[in-house]
C-alpha atoms as a PDB file:
ATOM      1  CA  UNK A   1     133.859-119.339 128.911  1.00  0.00           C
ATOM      2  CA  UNK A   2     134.081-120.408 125.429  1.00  0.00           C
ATOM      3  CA  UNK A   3     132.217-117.565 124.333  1.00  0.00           C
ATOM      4  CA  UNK A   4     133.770-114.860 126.115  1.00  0.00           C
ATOM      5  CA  UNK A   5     137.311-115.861 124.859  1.00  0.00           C
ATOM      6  CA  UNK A   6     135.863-115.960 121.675  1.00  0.00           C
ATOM      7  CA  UNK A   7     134.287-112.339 122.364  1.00  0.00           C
ATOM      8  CA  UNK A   8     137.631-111.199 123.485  1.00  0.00           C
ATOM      9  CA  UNK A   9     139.076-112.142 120.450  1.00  0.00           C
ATOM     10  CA  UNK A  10     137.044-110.783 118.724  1.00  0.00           C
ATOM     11  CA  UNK A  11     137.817-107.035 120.418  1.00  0.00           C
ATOM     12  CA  UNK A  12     141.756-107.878 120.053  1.00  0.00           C
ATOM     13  CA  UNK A  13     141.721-108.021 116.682  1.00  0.00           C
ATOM     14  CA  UNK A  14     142.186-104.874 114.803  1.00  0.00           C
ATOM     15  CA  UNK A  15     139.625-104.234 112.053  1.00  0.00           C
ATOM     16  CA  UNK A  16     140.757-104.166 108.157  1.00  0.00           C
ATOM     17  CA  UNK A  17     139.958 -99.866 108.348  1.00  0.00           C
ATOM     18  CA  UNK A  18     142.209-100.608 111.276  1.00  0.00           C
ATOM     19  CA  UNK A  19     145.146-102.150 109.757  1.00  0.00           C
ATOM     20  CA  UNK A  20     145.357 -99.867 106.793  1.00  0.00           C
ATOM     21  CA  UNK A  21     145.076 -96.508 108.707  1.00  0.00           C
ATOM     22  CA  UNK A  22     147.878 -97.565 111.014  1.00  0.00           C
ATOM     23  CA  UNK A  23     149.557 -98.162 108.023  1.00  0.00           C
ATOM     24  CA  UNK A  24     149.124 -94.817 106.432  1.00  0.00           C
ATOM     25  CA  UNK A  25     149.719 -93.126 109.810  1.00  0.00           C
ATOM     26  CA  UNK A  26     153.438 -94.529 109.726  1.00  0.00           C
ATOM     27  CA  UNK A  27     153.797 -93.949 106.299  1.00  0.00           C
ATOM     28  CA  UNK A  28     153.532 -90.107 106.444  1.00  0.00           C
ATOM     29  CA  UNK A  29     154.919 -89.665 109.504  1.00  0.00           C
ATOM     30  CA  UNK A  30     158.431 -91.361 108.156  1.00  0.00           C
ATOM     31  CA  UNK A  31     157.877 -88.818 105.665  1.00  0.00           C
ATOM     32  CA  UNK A  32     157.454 -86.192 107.580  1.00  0.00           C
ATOM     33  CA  UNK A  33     160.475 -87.315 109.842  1.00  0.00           C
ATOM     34  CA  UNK A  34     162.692 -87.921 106.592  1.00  0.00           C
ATOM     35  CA  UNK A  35     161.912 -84.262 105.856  1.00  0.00           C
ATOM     36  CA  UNK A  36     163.281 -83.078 109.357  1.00  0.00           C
ATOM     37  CA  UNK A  37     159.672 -81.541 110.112  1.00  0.00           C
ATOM     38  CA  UNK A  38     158.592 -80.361 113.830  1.00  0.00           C
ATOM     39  CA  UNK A  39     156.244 -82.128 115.998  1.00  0.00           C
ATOM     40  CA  UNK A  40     154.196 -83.817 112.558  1.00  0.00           C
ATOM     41  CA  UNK A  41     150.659 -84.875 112.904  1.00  0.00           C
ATOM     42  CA  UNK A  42     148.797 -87.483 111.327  1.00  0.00           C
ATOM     43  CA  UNK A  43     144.492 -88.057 110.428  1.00  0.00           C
ATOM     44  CA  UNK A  44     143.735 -91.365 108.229  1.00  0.00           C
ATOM     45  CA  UNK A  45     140.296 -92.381 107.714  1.00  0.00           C
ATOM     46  CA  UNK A  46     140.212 -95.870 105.740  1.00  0.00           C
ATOM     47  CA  UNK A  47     137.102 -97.185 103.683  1.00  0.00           C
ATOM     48  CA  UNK A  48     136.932-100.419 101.608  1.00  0.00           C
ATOM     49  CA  UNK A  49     136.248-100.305  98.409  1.00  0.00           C
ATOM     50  CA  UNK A  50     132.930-101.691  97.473  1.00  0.00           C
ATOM     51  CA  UNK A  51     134.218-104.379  95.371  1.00  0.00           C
ATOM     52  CA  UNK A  52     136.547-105.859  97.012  1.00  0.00           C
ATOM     53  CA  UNK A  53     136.258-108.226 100.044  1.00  0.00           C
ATOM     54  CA  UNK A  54     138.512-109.097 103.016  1.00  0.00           C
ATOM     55  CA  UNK A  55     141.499-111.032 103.044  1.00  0.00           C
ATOM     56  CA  UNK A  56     140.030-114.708 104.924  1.00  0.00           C
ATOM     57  CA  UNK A  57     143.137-114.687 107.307  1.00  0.00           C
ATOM     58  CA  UNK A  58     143.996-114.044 110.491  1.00  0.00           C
ATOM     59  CA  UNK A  59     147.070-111.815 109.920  1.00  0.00           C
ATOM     60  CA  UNK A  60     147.116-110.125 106.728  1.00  0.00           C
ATOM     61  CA  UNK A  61     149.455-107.958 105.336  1.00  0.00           C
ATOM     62  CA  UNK A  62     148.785-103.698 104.451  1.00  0.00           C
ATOM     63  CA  UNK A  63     150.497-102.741 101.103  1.00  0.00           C
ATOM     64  CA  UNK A  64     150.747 -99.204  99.482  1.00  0.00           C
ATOM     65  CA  UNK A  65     149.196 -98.884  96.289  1.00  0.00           C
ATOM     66  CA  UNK A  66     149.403 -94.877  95.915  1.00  0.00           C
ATOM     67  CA  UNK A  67     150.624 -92.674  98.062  1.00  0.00           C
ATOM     68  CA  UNK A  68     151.153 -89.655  96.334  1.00  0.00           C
ATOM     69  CA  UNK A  69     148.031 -87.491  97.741  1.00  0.00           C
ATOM     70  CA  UNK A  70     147.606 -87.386 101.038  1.00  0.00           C
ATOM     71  CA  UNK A  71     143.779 -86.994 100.877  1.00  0.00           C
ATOM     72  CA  UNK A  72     143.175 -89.879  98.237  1.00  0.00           C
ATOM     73  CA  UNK A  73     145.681 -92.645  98.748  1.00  0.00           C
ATOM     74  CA  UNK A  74     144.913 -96.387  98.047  1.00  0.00           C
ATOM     75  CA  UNK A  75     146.420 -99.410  99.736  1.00  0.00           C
ATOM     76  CA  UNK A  76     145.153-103.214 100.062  1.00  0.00           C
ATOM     77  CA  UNK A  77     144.999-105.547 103.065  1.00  0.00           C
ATOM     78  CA  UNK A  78     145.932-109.299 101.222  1.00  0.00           C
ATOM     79  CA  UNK A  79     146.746-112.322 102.873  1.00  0.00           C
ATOM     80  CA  UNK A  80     150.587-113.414 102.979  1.00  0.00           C
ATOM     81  CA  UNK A  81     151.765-115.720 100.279  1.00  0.00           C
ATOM     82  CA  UNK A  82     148.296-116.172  98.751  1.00  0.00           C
ATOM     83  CA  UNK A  83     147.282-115.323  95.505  1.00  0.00           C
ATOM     84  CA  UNK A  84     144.084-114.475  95.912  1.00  0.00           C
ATOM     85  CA  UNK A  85     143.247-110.498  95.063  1.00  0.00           C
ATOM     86  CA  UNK A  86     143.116-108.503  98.366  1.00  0.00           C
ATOM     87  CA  UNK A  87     141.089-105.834  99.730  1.00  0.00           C
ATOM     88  CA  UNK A  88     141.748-102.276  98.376  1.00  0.00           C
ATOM     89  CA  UNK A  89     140.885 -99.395 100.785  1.00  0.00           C
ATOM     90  CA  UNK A  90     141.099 -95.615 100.219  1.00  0.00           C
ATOM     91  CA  UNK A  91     142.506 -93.332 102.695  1.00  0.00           C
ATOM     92  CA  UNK A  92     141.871 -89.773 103.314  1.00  0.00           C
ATOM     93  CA  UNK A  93     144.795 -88.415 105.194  1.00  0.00           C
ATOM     94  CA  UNK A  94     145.787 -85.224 106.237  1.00  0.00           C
ATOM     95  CA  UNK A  95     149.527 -84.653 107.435  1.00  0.00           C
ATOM     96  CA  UNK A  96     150.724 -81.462 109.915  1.00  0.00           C
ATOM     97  CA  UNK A  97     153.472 -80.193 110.918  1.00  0.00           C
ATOM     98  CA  UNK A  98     155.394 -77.137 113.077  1.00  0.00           C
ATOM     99  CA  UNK A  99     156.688 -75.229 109.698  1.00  0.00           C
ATOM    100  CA  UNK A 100     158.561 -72.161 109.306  1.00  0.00           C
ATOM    101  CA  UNK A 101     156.101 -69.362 108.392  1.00  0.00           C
ATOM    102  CA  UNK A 102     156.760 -65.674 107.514  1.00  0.00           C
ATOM    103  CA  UNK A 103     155.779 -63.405 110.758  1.00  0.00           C
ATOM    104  CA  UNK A 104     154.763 -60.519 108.833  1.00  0.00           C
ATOM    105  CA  UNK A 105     154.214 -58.869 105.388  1.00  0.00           C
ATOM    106  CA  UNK A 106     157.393 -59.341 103.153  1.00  0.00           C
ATOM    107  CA  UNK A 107     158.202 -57.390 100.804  1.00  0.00           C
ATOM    108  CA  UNK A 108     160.177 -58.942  97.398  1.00  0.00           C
ATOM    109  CA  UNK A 109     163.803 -58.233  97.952  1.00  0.00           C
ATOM    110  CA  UNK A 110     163.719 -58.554 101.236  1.00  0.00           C
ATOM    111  CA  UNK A 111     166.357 -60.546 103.391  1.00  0.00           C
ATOM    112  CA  UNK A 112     165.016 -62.327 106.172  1.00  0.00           C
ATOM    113  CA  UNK A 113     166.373 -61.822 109.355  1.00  0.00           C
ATOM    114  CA  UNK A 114     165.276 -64.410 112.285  1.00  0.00           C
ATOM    115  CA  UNK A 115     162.108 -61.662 113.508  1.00  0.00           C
ATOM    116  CA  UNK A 116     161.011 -62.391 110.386  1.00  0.00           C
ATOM    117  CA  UNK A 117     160.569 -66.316 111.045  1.00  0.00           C
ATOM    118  CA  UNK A 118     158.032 -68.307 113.438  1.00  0.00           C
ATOM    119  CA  UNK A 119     156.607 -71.504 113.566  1.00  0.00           C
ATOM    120  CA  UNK A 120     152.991 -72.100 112.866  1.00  0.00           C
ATOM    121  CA  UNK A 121     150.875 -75.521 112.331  1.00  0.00           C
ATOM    122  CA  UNK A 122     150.792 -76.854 108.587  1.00  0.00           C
ATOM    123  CA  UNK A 123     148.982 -79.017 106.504  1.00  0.00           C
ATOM    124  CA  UNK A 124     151.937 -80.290 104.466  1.00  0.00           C
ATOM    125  CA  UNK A 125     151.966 -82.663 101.337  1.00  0.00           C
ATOM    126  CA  UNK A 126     155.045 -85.580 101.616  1.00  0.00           C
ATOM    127  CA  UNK A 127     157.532 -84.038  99.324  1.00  0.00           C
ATOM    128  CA  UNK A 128     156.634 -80.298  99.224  1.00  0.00           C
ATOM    129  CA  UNK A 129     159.981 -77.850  99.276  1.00  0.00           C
ATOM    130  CA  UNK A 130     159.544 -76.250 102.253  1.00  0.00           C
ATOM    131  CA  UNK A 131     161.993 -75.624 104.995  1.00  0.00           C
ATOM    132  CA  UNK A 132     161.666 -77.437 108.160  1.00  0.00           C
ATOM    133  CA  UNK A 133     164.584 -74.622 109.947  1.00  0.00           C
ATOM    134  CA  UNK A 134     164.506 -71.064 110.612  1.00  0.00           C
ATOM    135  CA  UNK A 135     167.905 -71.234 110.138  1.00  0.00           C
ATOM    136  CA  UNK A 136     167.087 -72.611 106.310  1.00  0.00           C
ATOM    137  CA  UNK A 137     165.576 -69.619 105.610  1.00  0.00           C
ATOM    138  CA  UNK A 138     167.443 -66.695 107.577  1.00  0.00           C
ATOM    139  CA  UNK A 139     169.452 -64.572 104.991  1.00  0.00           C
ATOM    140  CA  UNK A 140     167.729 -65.504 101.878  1.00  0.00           C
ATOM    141  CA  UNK A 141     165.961 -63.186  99.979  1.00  0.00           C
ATOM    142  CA  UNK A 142     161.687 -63.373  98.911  1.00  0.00           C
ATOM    143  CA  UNK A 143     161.237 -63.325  95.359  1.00  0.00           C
ATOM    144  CA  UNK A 144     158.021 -61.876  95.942  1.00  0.00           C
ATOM    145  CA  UNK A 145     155.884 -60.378  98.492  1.00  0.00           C
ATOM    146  CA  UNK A 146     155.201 -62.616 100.996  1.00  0.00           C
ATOM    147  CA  UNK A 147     151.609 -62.393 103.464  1.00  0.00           C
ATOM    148  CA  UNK A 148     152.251 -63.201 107.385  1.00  0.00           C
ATOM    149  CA  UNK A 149     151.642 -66.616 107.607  1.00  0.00           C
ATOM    150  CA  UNK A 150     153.715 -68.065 104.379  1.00  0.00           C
ATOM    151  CA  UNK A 151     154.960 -71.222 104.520  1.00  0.00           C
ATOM    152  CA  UNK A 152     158.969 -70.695 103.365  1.00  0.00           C
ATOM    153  CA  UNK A 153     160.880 -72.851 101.341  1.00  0.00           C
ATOM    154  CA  UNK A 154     163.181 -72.127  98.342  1.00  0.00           C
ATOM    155  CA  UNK A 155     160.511 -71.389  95.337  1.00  0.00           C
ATOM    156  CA  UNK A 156     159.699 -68.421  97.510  1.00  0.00           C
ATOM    157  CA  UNK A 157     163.403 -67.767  99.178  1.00  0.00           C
ATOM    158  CA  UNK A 158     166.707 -67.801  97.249  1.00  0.00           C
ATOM    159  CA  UNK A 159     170.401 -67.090  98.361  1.00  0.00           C
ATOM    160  CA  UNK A 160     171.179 -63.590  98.072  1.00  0.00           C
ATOM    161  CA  UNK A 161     173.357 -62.332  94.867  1.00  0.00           C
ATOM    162  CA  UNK A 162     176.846 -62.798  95.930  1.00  0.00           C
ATOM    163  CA  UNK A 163     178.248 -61.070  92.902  1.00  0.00           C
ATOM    164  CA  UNK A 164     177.010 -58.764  90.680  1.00  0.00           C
ATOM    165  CA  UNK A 165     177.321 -58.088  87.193  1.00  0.00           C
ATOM    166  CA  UNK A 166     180.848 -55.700  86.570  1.00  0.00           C
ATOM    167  CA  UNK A 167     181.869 -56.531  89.983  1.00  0.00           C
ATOM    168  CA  UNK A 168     185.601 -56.954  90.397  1.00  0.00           C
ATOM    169  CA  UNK A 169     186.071 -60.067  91.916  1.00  0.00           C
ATOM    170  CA  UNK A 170     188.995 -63.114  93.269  1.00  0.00           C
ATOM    171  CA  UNK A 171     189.713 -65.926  91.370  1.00  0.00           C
ATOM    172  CA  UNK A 172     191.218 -68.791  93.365  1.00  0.00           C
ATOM    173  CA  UNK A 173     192.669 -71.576  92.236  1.00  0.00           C
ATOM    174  CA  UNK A 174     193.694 -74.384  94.660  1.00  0.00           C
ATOM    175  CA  UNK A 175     195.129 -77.732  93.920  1.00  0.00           C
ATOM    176  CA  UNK A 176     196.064 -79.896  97.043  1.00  0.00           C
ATOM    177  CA  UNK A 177     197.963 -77.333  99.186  1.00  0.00           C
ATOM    178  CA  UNK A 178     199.161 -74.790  96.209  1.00  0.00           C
ATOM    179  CA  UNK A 179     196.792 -71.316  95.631  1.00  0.00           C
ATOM    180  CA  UNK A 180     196.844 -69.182  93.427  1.00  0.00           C
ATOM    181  CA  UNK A 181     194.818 -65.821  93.238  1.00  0.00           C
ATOM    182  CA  UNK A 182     194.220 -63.171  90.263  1.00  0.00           C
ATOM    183  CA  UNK A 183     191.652 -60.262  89.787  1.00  0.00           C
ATOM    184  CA  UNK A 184     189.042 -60.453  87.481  1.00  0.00           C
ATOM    185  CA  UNK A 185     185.441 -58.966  86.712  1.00  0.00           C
ATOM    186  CA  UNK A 186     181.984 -60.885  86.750  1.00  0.00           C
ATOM    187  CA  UNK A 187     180.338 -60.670  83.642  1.00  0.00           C
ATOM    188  CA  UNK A 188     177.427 -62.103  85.128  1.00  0.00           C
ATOM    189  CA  UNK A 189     175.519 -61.633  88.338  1.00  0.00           C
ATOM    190  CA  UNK A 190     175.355 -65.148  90.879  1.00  0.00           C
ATOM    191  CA  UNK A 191     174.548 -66.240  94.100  1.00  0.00           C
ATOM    192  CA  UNK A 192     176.570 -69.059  95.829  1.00  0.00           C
ATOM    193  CA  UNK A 193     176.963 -72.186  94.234  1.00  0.00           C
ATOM    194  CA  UNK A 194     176.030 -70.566  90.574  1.00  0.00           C
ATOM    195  CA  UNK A 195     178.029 -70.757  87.345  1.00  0.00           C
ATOM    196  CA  UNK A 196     179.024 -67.790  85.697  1.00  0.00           C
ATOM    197  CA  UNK A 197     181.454 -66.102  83.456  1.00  0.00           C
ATOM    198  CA  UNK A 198     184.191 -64.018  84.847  1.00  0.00           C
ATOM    199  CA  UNK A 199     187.190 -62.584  82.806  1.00  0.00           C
ATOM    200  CA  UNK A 200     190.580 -62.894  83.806  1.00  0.00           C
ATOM    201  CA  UNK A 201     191.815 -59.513  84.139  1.00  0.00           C
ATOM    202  CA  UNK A 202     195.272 -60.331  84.256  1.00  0.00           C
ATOM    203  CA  UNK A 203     195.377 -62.210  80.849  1.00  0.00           C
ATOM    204  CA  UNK A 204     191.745 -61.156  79.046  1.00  0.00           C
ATOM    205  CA  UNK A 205     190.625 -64.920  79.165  1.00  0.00           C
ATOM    206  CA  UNK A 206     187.497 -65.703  79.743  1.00  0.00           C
ATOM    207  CA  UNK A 207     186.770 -68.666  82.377  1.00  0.00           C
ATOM    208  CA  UNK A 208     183.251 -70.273  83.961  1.00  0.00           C
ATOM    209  CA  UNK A 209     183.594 -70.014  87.567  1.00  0.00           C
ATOM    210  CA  UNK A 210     181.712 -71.021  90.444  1.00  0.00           C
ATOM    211  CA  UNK A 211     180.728 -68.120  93.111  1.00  0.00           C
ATOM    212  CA  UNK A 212     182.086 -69.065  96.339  1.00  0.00           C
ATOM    213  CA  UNK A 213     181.577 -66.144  98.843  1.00  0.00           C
ATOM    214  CA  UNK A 214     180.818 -62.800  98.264  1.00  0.00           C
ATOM    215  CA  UNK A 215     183.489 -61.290  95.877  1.00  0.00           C
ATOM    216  CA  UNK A 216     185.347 -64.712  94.994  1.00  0.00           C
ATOM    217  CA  UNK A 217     184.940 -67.206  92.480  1.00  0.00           C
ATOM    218  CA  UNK A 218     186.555 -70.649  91.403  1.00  0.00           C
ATOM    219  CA  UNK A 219     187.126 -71.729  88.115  1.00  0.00           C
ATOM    220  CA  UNK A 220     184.325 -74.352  87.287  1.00  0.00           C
ATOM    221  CA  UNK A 221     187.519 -77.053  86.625  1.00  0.00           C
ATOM    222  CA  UNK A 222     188.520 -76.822  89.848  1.00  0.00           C
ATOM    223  CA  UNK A 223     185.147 -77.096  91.711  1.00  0.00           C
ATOM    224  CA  UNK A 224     184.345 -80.264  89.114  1.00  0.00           C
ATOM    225  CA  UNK A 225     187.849 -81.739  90.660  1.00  0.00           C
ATOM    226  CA  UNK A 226     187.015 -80.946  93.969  1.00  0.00           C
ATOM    227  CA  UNK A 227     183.482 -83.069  94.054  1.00  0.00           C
END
């Protein structure tokens, strides 16, 4: 009797390689969760290190040493409360997820319409700019060609230019429930949320405004007022 509780045990409790790839299983996929990424996908595979030994208790706690690869993170499996040095395991992970992918050949220029989008199995590194929507990337433009099969994300896809260099273009003005509107011309090209110079053509001033829509601009005061 005594031995088969003993053996049962024994099976019940979760080995140190156990412990710490559980641990780095969770870890990524709160990543991958944080990031808003489909369906992720998690492999560990822990190994002690050769100089280290275990933790002599029956519970120990897993704590993340280095986590910024993926495929060579460290972590170590120490006793609660104790002093003594714990065991340090590496784990070779790799984390997957449902990613928006280009469907085709894209040309540079381009502006993606939602044909130009599926979904297609990643391996993704925690922290890597890419979208996790279509939606993200529908209407932005590559800024170079892309092959079928791209992951997309915004170092490949930016926000089309809203205004263009010589355009005429709206400034508004709005404090609280006054607005106030007046021509002017772009002296620089911008997509949305970009600063550039526009000049009043009303008055010949020259004002940093934010672009807005296509065609309209805010004076950079008022969008600094606004925030």
């Amino acid at each position: 009797m005594i031995g088969a509780a003993l053996a049962a045990a024994a099976v019940a409790a979760p080995s140190g390689e156990a412990l710490v790839s559980a641990a780095a299983r969770k870890l990524l996929l709160e990543q991958a969760e944080r990031a808003g990424w489909r369906e992720p996908q998690v492999q560990a595979e822990a190994r002690a290190a050769t100089a280290s030994r275990p933790p002599a208790c029956a519970a120990p706690e897993v704590r993340a040493l280095d986590t910024r690869m993926p495929s060579r993170m460290r972590f170590e499996l120490s006793c609660p409360g104790s002093d003594a040095p714990g065991q340090v395991f590496v784990v070779r992970a790799r984390l997957s997820a449902e990613l928006p992918v280009a469907a085709l050949p894209l040309a540079s220029g381009h502006v993606l319409a939602a044909d130009d989008v599926v979904f297609e199995r990643r391996e993704v590194t925690p922290g890597a700019e890419l979208f996790a929507e279509a939606d993200e990337a529908i209407g932005r433009v590559a800024q170079r060609s892309l092959a079928a099969g791209q992951p997309l994300g915004p170092r490949v896809l930016v926000e089309p230019l809203l205004v263009r260099r010589g355009d005429s273009v709206q400034i508004r003005a709005r404090r609280e429930s006054v607005e106030v509107v007046v021509p002017g011309q772009a002296l620089d090209a911008g997509r949305r949320g970009q600063t550039i110079r526009v000049r009043n053509t009303a008055n010949g001033s020259v004002i940093r405004a934010r672009v807005v829509e296509t065609g309209q601009v805010e004076p950079e005061s008022m969008s600094s007022s606004s925030r």
